[in-house]
N, C-alpha and C. Protein backbone atom coordinates (compact mmCIF):
# COMPACT_ATOMS: atom_id res chain seq x y z
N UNK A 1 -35.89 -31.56 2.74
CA UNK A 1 -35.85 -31.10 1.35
C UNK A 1 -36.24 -29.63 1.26
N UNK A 2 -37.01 -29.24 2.17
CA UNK A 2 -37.66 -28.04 1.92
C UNK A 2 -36.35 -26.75 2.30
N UNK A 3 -36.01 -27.21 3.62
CA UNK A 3 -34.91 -26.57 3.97
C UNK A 3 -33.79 -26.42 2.91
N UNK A 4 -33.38 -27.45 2.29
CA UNK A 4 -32.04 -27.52 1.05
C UNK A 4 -32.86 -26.48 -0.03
N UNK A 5 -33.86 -26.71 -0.35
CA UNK A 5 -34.33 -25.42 -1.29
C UNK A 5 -34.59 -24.23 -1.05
N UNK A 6 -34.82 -23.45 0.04
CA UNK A 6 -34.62 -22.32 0.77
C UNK A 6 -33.92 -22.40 0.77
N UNK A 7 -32.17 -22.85 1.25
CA UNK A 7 -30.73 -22.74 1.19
C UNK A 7 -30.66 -22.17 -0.03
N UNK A 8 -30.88 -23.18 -1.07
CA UNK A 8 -30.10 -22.99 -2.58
C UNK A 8 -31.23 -21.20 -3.03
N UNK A 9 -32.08 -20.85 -2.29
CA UNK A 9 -32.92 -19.98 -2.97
C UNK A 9 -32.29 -18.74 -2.70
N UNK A 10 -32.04 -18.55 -1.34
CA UNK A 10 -31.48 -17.94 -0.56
C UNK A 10 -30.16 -17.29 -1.07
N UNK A 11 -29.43 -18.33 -1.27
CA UNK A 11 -28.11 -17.85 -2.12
C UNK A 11 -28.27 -17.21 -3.78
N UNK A 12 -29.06 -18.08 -3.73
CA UNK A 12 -29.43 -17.87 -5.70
C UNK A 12 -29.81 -16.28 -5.41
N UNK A 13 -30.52 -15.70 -4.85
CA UNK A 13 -31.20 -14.22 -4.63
C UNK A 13 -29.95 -13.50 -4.24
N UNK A 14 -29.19 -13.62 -3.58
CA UNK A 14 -27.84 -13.06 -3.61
C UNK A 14 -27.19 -12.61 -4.91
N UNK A 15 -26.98 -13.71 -5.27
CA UNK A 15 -26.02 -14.06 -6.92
C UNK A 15 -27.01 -12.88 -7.80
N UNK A 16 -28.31 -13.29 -7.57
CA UNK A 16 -28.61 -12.76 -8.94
C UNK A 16 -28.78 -10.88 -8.53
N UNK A 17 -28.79 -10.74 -6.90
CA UNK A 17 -29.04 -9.43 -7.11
C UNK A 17 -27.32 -8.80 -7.48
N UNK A 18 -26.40 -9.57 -7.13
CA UNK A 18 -25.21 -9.07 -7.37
C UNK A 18 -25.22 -8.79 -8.65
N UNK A 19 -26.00 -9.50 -10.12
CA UNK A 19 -25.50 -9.33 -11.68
C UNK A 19 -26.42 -8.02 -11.54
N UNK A 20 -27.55 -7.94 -10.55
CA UNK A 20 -28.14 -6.70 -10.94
C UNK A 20 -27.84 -5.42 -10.37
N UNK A 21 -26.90 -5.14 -9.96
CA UNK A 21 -25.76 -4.52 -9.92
C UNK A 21 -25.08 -4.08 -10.78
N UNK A 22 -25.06 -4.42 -11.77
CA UNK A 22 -23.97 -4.31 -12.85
C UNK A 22 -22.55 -4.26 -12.44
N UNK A 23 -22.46 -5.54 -11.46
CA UNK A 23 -20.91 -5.88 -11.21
C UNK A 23 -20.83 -7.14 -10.95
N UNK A 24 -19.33 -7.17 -11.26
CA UNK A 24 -19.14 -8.59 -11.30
C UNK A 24 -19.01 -9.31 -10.13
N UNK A 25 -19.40 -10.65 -9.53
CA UNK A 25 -19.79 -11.19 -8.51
C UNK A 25 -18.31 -11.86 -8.84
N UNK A 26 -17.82 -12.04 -7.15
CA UNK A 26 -16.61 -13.05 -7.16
C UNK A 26 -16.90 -14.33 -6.12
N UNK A 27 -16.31 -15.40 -6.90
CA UNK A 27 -16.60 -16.40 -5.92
C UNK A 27 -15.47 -17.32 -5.05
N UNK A 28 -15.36 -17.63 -3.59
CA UNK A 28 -14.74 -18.18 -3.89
C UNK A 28 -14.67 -19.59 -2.70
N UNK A 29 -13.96 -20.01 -1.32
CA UNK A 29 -14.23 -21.41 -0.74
C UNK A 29 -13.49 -20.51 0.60
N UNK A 30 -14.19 -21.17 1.57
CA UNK A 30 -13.63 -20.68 3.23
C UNK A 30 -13.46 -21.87 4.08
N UNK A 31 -12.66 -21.82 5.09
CA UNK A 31 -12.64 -22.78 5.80
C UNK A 31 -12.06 -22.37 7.15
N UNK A 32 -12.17 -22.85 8.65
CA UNK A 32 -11.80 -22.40 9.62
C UNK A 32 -12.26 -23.04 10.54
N UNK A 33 -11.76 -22.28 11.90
CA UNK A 33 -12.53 -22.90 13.09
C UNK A 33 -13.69 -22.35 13.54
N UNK A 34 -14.74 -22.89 14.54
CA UNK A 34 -15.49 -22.00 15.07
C UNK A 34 -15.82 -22.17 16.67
N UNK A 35 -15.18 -21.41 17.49
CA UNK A 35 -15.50 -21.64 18.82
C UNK A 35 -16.88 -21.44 19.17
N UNK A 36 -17.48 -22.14 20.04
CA UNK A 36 -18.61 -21.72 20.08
C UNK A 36 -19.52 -22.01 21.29
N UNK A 37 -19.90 -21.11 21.99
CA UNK A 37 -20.43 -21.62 23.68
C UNK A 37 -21.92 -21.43 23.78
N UNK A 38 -22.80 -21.50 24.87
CA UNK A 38 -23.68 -20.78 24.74
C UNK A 38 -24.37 -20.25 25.87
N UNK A 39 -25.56 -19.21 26.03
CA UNK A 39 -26.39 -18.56 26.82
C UNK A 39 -27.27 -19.58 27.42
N UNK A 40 -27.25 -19.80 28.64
CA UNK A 40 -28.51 -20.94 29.35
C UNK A 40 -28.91 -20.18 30.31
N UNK A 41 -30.30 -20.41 30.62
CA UNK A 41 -30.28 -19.48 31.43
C UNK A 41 -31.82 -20.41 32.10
N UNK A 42 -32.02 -20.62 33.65
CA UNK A 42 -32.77 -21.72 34.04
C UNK A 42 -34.36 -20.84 33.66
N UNK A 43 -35.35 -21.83 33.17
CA UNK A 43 -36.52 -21.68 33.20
C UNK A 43 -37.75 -21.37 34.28
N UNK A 44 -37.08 -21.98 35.85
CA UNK A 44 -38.28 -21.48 36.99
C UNK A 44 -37.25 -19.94 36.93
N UNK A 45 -36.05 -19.84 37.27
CA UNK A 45 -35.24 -18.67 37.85
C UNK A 45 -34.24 -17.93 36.30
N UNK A 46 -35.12 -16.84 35.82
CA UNK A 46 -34.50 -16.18 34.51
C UNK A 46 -33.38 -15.38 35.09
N UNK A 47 -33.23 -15.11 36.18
CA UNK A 47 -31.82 -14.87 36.47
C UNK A 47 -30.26 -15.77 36.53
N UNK A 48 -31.27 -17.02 37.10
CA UNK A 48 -29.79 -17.91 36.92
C UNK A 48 -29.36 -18.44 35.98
N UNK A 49 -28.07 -18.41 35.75
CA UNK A 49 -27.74 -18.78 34.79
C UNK A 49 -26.51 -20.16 34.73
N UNK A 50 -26.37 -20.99 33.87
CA UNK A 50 -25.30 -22.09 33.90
C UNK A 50 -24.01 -21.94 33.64
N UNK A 51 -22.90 -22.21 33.64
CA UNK A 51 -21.32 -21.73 32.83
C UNK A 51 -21.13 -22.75 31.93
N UNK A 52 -20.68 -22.55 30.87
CA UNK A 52 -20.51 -23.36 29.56
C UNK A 52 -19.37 -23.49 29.35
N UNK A 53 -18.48 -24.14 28.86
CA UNK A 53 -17.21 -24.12 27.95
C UNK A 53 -17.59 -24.11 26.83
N UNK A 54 -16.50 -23.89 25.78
CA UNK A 54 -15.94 -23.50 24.63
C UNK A 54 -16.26 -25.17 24.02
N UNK A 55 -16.77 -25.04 23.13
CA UNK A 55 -16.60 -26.03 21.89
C UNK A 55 -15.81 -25.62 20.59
N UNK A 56 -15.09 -26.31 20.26
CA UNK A 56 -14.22 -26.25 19.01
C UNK A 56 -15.01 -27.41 18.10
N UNK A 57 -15.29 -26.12 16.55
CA UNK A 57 -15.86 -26.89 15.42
C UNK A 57 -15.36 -26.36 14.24
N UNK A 58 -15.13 -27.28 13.33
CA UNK A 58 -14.73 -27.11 11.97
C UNK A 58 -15.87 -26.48 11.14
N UNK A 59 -15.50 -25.56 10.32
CA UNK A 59 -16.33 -25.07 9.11
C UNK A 59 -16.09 -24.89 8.28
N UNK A 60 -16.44 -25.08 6.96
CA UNK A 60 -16.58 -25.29 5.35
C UNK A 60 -16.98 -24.57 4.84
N UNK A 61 -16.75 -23.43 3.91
CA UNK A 61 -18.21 -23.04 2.40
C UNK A 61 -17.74 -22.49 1.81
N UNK A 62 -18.89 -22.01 1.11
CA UNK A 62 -18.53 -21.25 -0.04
C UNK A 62 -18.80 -19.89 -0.11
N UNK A 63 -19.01 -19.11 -0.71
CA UNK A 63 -19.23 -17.71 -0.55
C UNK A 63 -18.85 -16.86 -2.11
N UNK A 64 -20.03 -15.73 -2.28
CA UNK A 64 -20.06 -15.02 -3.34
C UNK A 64 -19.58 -13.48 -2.61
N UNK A 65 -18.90 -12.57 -3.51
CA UNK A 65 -18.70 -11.30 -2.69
C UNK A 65 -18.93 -10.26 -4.25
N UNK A 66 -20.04 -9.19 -3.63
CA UNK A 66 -20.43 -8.26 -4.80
C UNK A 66 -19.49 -6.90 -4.58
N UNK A 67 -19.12 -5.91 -5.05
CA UNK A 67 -18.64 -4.78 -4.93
C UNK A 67 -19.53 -3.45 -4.83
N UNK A 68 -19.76 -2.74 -4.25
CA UNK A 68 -20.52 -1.69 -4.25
C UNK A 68 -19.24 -0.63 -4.67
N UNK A 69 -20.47 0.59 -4.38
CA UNK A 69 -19.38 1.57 -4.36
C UNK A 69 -18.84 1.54 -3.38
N UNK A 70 -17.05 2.15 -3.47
CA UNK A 70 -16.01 1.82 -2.96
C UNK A 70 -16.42 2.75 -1.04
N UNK A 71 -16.11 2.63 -0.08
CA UNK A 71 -15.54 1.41 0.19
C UNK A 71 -16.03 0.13 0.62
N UNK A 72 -17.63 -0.07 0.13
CA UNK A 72 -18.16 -1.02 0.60
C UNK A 72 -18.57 -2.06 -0.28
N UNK A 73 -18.40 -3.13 0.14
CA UNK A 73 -19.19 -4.44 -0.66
C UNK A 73 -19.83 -5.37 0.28
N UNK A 74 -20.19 -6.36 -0.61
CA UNK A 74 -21.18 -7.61 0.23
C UNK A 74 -21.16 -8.72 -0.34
N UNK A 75 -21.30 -9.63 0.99
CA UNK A 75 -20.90 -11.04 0.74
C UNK A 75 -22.36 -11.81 1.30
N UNK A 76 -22.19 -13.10 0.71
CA UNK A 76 -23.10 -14.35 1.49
C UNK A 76 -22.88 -15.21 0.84
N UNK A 77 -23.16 -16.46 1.76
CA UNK A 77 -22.74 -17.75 1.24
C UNK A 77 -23.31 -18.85 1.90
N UNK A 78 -22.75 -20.05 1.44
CA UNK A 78 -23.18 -21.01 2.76
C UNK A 78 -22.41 -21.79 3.51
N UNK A 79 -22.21 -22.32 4.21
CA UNK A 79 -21.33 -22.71 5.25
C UNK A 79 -21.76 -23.76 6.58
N UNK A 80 -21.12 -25.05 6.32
CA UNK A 80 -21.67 -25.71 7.41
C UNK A 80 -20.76 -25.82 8.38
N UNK A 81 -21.39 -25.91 9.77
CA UNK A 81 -20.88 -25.78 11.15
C UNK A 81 -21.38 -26.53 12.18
N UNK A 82 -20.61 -26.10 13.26
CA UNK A 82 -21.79 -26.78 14.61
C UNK A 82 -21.52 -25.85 15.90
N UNK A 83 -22.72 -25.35 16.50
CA UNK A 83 -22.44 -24.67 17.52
C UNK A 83 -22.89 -25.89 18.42
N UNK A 84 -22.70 -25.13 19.97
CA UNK A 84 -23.01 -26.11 21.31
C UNK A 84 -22.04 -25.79 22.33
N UNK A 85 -22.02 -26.68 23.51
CA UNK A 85 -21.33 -26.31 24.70
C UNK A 85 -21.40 -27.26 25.48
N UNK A 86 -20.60 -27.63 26.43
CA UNK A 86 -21.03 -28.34 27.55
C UNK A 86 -21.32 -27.38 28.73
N UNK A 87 -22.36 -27.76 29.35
CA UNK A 87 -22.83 -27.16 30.81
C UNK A 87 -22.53 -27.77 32.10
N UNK A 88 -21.41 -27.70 32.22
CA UNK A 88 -20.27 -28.22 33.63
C UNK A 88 -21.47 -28.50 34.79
N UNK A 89 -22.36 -28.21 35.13
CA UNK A 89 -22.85 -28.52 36.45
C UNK A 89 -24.12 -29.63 36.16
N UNK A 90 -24.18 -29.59 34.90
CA UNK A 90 -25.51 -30.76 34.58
C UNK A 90 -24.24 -31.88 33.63
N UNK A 91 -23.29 -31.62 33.56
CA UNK A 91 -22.52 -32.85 33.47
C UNK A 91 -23.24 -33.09 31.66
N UNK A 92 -23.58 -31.79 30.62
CA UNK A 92 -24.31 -32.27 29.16
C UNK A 92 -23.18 -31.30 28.55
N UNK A 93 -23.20 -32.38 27.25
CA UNK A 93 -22.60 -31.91 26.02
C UNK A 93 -23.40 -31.59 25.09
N UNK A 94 -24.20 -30.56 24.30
CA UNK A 94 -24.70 -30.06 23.20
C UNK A 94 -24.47 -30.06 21.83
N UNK A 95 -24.76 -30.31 20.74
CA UNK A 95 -24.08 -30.26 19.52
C UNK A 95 -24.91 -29.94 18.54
N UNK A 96 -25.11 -28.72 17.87
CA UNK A 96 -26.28 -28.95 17.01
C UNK A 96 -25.49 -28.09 15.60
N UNK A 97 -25.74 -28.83 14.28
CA UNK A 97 -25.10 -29.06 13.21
C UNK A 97 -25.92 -27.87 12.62
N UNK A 98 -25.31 -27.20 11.63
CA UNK A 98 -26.27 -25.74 10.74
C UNK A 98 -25.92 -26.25 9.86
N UNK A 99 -26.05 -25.66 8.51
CA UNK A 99 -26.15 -24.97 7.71
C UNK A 99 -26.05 -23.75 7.44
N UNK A 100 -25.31 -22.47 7.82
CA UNK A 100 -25.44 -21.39 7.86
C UNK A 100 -25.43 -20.73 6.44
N UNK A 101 -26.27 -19.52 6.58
CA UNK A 101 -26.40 -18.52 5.09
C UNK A 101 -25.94 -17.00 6.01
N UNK A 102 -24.73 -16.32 6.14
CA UNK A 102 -24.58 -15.35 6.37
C UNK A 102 -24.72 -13.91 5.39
N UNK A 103 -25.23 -12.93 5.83
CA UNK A 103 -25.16 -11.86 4.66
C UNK A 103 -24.82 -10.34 5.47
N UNK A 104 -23.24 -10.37 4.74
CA UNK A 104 -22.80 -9.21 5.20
C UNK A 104 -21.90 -8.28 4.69
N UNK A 105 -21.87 -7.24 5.15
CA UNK A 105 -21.64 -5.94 4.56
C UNK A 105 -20.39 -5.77 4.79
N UNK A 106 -19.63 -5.27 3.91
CA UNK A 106 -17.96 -5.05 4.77
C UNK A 106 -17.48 -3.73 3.73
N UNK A 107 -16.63 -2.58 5.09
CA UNK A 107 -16.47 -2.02 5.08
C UNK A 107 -14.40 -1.85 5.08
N UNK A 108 -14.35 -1.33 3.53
CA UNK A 108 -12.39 -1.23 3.72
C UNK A 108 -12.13 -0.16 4.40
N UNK A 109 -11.10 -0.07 5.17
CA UNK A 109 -10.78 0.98 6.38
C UNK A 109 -9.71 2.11 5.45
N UNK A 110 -10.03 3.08 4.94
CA UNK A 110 -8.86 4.08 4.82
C UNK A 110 -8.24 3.24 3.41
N UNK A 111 -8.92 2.42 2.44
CA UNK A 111 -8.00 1.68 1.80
C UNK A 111 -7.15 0.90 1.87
N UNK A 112 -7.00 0.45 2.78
CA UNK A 112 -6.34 -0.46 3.19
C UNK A 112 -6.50 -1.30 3.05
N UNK A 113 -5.78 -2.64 3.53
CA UNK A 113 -5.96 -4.49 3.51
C UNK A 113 -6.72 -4.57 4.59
N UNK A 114 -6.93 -4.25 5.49
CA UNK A 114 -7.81 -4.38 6.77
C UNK A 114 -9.29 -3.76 6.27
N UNK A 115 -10.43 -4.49 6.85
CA UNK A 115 -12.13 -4.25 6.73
C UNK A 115 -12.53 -4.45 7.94
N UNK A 116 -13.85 -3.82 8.37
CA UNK A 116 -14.95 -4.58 9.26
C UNK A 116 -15.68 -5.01 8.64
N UNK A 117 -16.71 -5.41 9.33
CA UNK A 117 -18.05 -6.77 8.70
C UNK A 117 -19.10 -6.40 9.58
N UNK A 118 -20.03 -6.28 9.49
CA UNK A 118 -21.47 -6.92 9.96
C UNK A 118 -22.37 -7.19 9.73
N UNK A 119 -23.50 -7.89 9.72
CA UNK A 119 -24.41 -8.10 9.20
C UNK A 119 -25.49 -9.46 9.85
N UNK A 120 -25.79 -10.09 9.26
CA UNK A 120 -27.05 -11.23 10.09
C UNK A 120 -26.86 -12.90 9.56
N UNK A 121 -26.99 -13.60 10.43
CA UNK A 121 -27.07 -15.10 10.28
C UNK A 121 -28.08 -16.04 10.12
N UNK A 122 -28.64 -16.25 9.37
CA UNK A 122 -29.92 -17.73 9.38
C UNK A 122 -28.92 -18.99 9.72
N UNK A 123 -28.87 -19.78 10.59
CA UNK A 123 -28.56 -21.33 10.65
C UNK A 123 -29.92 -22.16 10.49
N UNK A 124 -29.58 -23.39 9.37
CA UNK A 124 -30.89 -24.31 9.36
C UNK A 124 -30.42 -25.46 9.63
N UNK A 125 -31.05 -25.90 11.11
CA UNK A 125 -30.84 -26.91 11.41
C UNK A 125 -30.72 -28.39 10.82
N UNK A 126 -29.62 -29.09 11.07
CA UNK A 126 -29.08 -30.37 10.16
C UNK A 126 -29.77 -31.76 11.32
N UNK A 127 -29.13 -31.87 12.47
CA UNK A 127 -29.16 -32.76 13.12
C UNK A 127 -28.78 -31.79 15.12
N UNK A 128 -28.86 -32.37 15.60
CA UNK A 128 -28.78 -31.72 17.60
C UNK A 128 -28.33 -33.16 17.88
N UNK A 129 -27.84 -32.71 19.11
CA UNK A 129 -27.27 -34.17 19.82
C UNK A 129 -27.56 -33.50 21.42
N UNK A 130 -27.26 -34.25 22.30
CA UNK A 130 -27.20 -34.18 23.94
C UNK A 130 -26.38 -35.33 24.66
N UNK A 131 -25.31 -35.12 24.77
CA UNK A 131 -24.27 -36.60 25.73
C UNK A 131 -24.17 -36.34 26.84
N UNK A 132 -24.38 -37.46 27.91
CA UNK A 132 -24.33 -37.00 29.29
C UNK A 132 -22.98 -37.85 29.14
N UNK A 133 -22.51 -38.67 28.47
CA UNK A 133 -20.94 -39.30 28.77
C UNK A 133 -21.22 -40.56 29.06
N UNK A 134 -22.31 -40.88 28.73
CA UNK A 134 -22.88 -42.47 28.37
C UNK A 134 -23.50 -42.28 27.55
N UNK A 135 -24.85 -42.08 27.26
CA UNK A 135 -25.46 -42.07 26.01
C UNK A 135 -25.77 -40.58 25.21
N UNK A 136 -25.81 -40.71 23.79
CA UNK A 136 -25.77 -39.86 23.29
C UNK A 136 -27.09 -39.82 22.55
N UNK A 137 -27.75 -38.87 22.66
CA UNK A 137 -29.66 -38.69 22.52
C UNK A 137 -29.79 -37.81 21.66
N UNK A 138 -30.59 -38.15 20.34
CA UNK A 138 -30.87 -37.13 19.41
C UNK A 138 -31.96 -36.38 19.56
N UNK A 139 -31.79 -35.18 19.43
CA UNK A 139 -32.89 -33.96 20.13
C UNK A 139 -33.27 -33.19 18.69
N UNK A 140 -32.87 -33.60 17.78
CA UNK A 140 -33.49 -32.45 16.54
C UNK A 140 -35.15 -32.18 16.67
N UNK A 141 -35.37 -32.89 16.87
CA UNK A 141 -37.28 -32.90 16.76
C UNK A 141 -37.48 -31.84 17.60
N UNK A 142 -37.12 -31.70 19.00
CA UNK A 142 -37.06 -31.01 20.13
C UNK A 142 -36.46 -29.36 19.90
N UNK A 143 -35.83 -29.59 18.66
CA UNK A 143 -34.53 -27.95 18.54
C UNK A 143 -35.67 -27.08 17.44
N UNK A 144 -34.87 -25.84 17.20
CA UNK A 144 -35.88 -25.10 16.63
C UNK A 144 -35.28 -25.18 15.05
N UNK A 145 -35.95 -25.38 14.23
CA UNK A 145 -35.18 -25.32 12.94
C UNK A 145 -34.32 -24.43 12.41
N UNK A 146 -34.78 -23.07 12.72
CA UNK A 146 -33.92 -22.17 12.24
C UNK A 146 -33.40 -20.95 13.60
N UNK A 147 -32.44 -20.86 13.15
CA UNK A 147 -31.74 -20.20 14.00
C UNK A 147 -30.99 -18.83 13.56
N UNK A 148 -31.38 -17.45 14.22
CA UNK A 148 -31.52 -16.27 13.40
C UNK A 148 -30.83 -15.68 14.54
N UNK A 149 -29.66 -14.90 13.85
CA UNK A 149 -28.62 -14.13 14.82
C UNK A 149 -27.89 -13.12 13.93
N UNK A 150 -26.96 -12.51 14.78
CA UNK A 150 -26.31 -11.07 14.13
C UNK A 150 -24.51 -11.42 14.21
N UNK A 151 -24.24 -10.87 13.28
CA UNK A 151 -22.67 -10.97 13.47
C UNK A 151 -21.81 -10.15 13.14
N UNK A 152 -20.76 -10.06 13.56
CA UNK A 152 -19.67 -8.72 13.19
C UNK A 152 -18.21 -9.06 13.24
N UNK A 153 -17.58 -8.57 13.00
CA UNK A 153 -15.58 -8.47 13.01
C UNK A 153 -14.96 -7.90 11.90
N UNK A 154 -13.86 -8.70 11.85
CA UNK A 154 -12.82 -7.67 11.05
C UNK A 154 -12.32 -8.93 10.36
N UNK A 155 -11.52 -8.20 8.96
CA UNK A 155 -10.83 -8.96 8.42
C UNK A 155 -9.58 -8.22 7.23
N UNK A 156 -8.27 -8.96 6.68
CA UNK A 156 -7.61 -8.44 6.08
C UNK A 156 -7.34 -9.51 4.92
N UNK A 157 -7.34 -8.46 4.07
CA UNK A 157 -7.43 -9.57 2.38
C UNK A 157 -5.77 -9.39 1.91
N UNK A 158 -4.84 -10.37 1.42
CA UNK A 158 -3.72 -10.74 0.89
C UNK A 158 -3.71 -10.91 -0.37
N UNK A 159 -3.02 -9.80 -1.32
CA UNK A 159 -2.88 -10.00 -2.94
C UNK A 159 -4.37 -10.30 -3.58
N UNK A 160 -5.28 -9.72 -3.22
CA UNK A 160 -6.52 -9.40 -3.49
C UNK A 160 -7.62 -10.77 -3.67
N UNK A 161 -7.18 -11.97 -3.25
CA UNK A 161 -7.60 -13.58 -3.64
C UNK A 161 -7.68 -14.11 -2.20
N UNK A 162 -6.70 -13.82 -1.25
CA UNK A 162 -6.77 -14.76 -0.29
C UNK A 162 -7.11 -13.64 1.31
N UNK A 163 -7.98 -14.10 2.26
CA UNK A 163 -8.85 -13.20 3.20
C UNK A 163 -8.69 -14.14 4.70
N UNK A 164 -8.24 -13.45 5.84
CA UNK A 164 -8.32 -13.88 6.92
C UNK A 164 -9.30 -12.89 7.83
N UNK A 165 -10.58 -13.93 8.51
CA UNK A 165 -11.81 -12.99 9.56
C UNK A 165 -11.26 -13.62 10.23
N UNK A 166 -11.92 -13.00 11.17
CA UNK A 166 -12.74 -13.11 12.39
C UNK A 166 -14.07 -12.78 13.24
N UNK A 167 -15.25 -13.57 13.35
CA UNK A 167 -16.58 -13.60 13.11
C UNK A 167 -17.06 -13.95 14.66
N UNK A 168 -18.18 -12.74 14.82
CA UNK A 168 -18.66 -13.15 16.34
C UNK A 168 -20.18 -12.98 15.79
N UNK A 169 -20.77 -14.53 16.22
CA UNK A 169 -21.98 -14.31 16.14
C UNK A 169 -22.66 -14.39 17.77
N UNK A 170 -23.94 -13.79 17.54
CA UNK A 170 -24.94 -14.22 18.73
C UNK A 170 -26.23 -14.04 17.91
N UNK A 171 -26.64 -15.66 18.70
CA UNK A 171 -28.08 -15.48 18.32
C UNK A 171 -29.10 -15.17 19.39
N UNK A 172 -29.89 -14.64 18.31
CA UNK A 172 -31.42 -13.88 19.18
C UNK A 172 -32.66 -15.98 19.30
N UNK A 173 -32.27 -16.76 18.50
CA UNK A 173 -33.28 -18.02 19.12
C UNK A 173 -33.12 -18.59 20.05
N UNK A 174 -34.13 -19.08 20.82
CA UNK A 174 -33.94 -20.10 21.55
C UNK A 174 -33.69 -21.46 20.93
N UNK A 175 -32.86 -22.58 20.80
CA UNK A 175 -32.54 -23.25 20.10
C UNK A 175 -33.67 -24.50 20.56
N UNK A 176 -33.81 -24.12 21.74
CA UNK A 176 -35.06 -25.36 22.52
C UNK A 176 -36.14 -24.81 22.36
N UNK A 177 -37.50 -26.22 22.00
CA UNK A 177 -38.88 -26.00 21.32
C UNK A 177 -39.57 -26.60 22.63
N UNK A 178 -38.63 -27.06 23.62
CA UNK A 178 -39.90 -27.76 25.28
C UNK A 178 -39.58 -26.58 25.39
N UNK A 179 -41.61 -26.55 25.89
CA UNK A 179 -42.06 -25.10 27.08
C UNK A 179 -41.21 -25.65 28.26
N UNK A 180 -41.19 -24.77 28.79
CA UNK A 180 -40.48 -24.46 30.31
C UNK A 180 -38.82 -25.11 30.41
N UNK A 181 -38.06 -25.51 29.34
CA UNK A 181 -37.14 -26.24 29.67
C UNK A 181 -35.26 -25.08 29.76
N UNK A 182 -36.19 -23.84 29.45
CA UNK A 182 -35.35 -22.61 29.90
C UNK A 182 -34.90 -21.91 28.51
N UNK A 183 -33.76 -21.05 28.54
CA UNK A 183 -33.51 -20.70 27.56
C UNK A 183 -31.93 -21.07 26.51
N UNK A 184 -31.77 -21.41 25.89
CA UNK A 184 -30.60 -21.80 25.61
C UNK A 184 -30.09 -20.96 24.21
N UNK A 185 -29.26 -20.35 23.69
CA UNK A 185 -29.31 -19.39 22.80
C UNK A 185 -27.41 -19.83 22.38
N UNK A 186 -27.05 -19.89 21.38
CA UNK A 186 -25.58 -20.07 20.50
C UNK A 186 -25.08 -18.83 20.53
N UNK A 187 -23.61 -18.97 20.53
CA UNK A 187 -23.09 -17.83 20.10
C UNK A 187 -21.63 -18.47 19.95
N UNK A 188 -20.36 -17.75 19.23
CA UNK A 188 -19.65 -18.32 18.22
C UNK A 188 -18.58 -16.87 18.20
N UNK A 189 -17.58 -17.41 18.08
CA UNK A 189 -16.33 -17.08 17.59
C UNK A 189 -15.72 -17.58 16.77
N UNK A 190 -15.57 -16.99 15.31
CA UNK A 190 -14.83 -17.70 14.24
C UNK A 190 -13.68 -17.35 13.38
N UNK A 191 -12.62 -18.42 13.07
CA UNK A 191 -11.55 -17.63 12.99
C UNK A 191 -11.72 -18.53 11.46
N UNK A 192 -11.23 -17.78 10.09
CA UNK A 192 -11.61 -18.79 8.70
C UNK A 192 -10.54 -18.30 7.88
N UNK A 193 -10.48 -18.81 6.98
CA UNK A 193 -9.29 -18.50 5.79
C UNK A 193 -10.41 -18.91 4.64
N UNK A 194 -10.30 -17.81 3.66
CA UNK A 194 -10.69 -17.53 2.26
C UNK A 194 -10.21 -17.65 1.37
N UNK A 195 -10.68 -17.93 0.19
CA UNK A 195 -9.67 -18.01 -1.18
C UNK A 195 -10.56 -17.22 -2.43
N UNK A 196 -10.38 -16.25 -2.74
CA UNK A 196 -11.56 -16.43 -4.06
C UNK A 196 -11.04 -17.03 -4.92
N UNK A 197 -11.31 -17.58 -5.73
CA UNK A 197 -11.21 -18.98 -7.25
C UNK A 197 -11.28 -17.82 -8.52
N UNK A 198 -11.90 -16.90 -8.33
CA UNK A 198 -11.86 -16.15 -9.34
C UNK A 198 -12.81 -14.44 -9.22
């Protein structure tokens, strides 16, 4: 509960600094994929490291976008996802569910339909999983609740309503709360389609 009200607060402080602005806030719904692998890296030996594959995850939200002066504005919203990976040599599948609140800055290129983006990520943890390909073990207790990273890309907006990114995050947490059990850190490639509603 506490987490869902920091979410909703989080955004609400957005919204309202956008009216204080004296501009009008637009809102509108996103949806896409999100590839997403991650950083492991062993706990006796901080040099070695594991190879991961690619996880493919669906994502959802919503999102407010304010206007600054031209050529910059700003967005945030919320958006649920799932980063994770499998780690080919320990034979584990990872899965851990967000909540994400992104807040970022985007920059129009020359006037154009094309922008960059960057800016920072909170994920609040929903639920974690771990499958070795028999049983599947819930680890939330074990994961860190929040998960704080940076993100950047590009994107091009169509007839001023409809927006195609592309979003690379990496996070700075360790997503694991056992001492010594190494380091494990998300990171994400996301490809989304936008609509504003109005």
């Amino acid at each position: 509960m506490k987490i869902k009200i920091l979410i909703v607060f989080l955004f609400g402080v957005q919204v309202a600094s956008g009216q204080s602005w004296n501009k009008k806030p637009r809102f509108g719904v996103t949806s896409g994929v999100n590839l997403s692998d991650m950083l492991v890296r062993s706990a006796a030996y901080t040099d070695l490291s594991f190879e991961t594959s690619v996880r493919g995850n669906f994502l959802l939200g919503a999102f407010a976008q304010f206007a600054l002066s031209e050529p910059f504005s700003i967005a945030s919203g919320i958006t649920h996802t799932s980063y994770g990976a499998t780690i080919h040599s320990l034979s584990l599948r990872y899965k851990f569910d967000y909540i994400t609140v992104p807040i970022v800055v985007k920059y129009v290129l020359n006037k154009s339909s094309f922008y960059a983006l960057t800016g920072t990520q909170t994920g609040f943890l929903l639920k974690s999983t771990i499958d070795d390909g028999i049983h599947k073990n819930n680890i939330t207790k074990s994961s860190s609740k929040l998960d704080l990273g940076i993100l950047f890309g590009a994107g091009i907006t169509f007839d001023d309503k409809i927006h195609f990114e592309v979003r690379k995050s990496i996070s700075f947490t360790n997503v694991s709360n056992i001492k010594g059990s190494g380091v494990f850190k998300n990171r994400g490639l996301s490809f989304s389609l936008g609509y504003l509603l109005y």
